[in-house]
N, C-alpha and C. Protein backbone atom coordinates (compact mmCIF):
# COMPACT_ATOMS: atom_id res chain seq x y z
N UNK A 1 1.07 -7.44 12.36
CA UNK A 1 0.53 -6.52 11.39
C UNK A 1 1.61 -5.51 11.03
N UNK A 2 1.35 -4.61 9.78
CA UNK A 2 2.46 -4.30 9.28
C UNK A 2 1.85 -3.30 8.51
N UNK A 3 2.16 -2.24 8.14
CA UNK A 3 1.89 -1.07 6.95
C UNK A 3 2.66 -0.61 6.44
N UNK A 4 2.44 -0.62 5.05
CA UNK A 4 3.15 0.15 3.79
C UNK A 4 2.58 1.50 3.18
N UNK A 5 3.55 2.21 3.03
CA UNK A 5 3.65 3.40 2.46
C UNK A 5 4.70 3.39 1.51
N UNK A 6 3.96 4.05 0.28
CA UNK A 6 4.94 4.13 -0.97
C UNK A 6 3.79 5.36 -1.79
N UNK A 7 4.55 6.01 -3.13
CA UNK A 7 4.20 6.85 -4.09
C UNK A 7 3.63 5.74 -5.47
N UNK A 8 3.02 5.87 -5.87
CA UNK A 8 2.91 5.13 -7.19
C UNK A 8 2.51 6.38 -8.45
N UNK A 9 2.97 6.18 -8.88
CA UNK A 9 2.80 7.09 -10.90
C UNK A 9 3.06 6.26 -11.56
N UNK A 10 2.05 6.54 -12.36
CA UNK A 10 1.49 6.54 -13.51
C UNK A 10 2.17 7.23 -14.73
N UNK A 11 3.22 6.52 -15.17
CA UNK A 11 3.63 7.32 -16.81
C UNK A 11 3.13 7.01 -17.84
N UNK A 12 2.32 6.21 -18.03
CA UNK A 12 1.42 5.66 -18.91
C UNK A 12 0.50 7.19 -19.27
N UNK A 13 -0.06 6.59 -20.50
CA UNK A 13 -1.16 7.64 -21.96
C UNK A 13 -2.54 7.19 -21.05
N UNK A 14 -2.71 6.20 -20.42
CA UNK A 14 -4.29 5.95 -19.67
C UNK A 14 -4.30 5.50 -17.95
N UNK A 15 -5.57 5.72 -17.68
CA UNK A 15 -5.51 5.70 -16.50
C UNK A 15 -5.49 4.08 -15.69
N UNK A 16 -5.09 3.68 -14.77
CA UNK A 16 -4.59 2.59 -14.51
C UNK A 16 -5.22 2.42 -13.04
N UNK A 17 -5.39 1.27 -12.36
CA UNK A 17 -5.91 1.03 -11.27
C UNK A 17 -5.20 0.45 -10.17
N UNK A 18 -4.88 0.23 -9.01
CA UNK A 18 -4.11 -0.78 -8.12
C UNK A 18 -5.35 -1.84 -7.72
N UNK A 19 -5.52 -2.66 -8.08
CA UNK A 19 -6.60 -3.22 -7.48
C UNK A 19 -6.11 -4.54 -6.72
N UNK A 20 -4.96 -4.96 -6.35
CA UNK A 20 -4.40 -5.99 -5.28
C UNK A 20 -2.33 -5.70 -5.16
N UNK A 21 -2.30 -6.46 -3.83
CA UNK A 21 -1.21 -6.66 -3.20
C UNK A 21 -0.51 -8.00 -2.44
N UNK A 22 0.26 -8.14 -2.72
CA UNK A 22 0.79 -9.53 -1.94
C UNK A 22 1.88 -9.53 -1.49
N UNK A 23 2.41 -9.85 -0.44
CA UNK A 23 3.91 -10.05 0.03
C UNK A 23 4.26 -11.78 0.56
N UNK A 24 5.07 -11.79 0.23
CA UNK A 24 5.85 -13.66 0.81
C UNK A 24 5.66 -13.38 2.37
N UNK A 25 6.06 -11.90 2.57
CA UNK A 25 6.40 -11.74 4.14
C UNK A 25 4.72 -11.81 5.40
N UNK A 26 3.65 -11.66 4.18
CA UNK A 26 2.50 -11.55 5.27
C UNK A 26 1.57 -12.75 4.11
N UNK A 27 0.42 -12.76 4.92
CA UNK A 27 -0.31 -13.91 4.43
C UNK A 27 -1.62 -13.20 3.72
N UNK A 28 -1.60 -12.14 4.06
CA UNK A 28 -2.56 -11.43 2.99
C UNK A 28 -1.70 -10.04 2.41
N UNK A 29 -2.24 -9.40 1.58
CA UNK A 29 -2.26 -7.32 2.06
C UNK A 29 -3.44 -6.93 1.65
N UNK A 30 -3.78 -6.13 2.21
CA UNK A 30 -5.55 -5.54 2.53
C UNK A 30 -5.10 -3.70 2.22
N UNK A 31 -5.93 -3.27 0.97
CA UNK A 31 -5.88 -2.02 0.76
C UNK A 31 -6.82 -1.15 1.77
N UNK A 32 -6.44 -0.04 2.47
CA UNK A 32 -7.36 0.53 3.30
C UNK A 32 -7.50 1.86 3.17
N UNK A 33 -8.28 2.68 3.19
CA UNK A 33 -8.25 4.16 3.59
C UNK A 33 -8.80 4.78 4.97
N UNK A 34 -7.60 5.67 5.38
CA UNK A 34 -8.14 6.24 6.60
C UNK A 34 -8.85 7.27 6.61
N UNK A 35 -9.82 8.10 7.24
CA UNK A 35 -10.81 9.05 7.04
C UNK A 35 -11.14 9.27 8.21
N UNK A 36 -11.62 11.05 8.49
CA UNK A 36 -11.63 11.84 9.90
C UNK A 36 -13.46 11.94 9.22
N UNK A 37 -14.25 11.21 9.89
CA UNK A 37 -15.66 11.30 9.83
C UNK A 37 -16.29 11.79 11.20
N UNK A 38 -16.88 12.87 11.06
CA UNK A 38 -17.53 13.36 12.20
C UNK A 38 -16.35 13.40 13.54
N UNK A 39 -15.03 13.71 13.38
CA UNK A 39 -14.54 13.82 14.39
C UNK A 39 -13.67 12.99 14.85
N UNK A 40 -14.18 11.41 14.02
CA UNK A 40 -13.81 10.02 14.49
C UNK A 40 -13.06 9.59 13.29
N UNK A 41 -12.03 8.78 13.81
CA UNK A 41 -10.89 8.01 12.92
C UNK A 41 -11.79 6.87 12.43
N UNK A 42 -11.75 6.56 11.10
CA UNK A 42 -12.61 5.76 10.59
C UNK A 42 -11.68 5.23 9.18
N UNK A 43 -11.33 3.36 9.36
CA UNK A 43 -10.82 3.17 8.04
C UNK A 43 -11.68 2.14 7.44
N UNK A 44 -11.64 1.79 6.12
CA UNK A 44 -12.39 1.20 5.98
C UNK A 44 -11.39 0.46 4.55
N UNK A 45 -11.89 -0.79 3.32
CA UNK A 45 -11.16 -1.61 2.97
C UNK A 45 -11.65 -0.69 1.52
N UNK A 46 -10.42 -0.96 0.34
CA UNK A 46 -10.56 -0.17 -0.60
C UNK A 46 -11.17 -1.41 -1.81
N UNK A 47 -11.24 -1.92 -2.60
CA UNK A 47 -11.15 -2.56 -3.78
C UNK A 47 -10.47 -2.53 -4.82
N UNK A 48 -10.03 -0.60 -4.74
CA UNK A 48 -9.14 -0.43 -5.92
C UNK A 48 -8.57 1.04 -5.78
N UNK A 49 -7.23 1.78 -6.18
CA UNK A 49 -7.39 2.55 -5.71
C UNK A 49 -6.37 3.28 -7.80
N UNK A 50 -7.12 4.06 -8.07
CA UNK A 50 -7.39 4.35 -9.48
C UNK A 50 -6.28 5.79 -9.05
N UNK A 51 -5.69 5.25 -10.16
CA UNK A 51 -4.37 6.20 -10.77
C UNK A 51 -4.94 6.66 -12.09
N UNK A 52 -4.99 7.85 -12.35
CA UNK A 52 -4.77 9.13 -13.31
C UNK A 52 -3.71 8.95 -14.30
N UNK A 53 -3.53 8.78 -15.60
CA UNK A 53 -2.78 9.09 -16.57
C UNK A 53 -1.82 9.94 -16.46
N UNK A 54 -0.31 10.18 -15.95
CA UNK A 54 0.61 11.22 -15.50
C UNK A 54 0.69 11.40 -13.81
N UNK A 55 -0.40 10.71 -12.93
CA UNK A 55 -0.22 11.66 -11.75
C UNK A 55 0.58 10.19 -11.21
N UNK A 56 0.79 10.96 -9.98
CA UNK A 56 0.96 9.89 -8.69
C UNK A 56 -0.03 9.92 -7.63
N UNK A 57 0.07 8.72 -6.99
CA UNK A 57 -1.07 8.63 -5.68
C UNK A 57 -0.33 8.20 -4.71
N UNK A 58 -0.36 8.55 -3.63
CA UNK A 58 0.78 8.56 -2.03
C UNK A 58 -0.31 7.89 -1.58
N UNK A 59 0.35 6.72 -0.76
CA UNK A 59 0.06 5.81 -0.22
C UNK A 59 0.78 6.28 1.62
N UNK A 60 -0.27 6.82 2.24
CA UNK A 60 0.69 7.45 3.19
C UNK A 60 -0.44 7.81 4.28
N UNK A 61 0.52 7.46 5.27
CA UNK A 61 -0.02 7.99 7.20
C UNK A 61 -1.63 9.11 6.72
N UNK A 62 -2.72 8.34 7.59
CA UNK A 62 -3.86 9.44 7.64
C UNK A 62 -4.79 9.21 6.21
N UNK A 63 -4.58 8.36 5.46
CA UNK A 63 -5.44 8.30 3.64
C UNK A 63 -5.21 7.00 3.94
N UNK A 64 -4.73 6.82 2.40
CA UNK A 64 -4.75 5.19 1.67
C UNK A 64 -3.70 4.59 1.76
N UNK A 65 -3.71 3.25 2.40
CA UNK A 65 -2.15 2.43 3.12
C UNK A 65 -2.29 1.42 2.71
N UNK A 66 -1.56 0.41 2.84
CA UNK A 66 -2.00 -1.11 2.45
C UNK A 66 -1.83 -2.08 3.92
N UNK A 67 -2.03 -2.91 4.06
CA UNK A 67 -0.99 -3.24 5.70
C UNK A 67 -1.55 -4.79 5.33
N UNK A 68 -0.25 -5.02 6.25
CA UNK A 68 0.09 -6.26 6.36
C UNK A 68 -0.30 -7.19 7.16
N UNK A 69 -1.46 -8.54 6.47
CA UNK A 69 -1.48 -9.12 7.71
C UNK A 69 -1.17 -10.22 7.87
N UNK A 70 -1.38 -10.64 9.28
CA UNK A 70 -1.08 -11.94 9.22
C UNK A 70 0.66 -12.03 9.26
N UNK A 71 1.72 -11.88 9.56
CA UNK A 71 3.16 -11.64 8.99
C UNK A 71 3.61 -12.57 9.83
N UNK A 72 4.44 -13.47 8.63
CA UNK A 72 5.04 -14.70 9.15
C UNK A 72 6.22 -14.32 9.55
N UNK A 73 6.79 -13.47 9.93
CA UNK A 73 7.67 -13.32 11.24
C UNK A 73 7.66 -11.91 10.88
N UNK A 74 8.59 -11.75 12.53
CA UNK A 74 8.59 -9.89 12.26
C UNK A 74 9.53 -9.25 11.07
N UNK A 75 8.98 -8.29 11.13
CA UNK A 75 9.76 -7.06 10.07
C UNK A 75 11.02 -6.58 10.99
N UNK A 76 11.94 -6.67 10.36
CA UNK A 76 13.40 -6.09 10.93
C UNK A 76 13.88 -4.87 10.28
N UNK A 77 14.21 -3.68 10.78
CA UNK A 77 14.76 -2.60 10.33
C UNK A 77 15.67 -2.93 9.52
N UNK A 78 15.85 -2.34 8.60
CA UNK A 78 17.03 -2.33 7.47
C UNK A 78 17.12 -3.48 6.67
N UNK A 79 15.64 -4.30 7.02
CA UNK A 79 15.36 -5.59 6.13
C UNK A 79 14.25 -5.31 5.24
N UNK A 80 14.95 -5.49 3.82
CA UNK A 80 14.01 -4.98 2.73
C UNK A 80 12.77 -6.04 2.33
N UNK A 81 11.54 -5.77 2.20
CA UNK A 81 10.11 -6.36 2.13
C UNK A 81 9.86 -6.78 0.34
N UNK A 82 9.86 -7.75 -0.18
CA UNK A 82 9.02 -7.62 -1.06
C UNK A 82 7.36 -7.23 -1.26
N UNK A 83 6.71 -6.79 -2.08
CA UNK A 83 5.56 -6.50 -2.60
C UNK A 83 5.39 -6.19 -3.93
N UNK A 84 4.77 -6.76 -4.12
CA UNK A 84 3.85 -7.30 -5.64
C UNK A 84 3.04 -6.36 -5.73
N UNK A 85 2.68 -5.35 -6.46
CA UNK A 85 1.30 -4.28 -6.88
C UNK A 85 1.11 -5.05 -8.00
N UNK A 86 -0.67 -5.02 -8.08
CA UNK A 86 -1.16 -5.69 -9.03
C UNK A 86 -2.12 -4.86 -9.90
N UNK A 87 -1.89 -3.95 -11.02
CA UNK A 87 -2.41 -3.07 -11.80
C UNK A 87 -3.43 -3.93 -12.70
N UNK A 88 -4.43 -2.87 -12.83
CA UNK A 88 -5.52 -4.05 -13.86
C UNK A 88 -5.08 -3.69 -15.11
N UNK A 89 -4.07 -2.12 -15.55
CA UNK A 89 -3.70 -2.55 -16.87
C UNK A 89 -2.24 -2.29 -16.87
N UNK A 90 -1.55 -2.30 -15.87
CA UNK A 90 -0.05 -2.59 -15.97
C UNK A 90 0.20 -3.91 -15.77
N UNK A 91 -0.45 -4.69 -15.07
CA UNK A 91 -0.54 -6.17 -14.40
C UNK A 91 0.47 -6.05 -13.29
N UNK A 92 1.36 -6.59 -12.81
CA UNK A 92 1.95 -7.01 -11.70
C UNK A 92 3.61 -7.07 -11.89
N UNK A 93 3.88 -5.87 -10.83
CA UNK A 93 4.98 -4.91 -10.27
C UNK A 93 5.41 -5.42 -8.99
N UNK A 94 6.79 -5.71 -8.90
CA UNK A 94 7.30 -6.10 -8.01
C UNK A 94 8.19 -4.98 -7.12
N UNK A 95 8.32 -4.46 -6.15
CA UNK A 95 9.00 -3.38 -5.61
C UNK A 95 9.49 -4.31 -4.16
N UNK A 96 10.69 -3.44 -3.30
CA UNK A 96 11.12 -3.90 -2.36
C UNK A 96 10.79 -2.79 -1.71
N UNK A 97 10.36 -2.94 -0.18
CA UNK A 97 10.45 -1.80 1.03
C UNK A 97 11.12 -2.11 1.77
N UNK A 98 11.66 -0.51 2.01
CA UNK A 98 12.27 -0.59 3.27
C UNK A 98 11.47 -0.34 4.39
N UNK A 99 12.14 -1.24 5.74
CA UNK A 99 11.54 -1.63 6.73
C UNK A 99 12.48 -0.42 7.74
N UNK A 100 11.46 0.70 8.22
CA UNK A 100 11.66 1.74 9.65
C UNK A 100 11.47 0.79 10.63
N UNK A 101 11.84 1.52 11.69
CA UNK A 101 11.42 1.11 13.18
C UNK A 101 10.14 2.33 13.29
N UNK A 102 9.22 2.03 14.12
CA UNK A 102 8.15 3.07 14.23
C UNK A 102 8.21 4.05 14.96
N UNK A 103 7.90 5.30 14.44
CA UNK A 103 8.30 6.41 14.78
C UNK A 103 7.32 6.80 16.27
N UNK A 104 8.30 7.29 16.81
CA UNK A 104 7.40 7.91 18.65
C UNK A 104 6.00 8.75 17.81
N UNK A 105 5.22 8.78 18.57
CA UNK A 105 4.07 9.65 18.81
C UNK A 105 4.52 10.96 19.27
């Protein structure tokens, strides 16, 4: 398993959606949001996650992540990831990540 974090904006005149993800490197990607409910860490699966006309939306530790599953071999530091974002009215964006080692607690 594997998680991504990235910024996405929107420079577009209308508002735009992320509604899927894919990488060569995992066999699915599953949009998720994390949430502090009653005390308790609670994530649950998104469907879509709707960008604003001008803004950006952070994809980041503690909210909305994407992660990786299933990953047909490991992720190597300083080995860059493809991923595909799939907009319902930009259509489909290809970006590379970079791959951290995971940070101590």
């Amino acid at each position: 398993m594997g998680v991504a974090y990235l910024a996405i904006t929107n420079h577009g005149k209308s508002p735009d959606s992320l509604i899927a993800a894919s990488s060569p490197a995992a066999a699915r990607v599953e949009i998720h949001e994390s949430r502090i409910v009653d005390g308790v860490a609670r994530m649950r699966p998104l469907t879509q996650v709707a960008i604003a006309a001008g803004a950006t939306v952070k994809i980041e530790p503690g909210g909305i992540h994407l992660m990786l599953v299933d990953l047909k071999s490991p992720l190597t530091a300083g080995k860059p990831v493809p991923l595909t974002l799939e907009f319902r009215g930009a259509g489909r964006i290809t970006v590379n990540l970079s791959v951290e080692s995971p940070q101590p607690r």
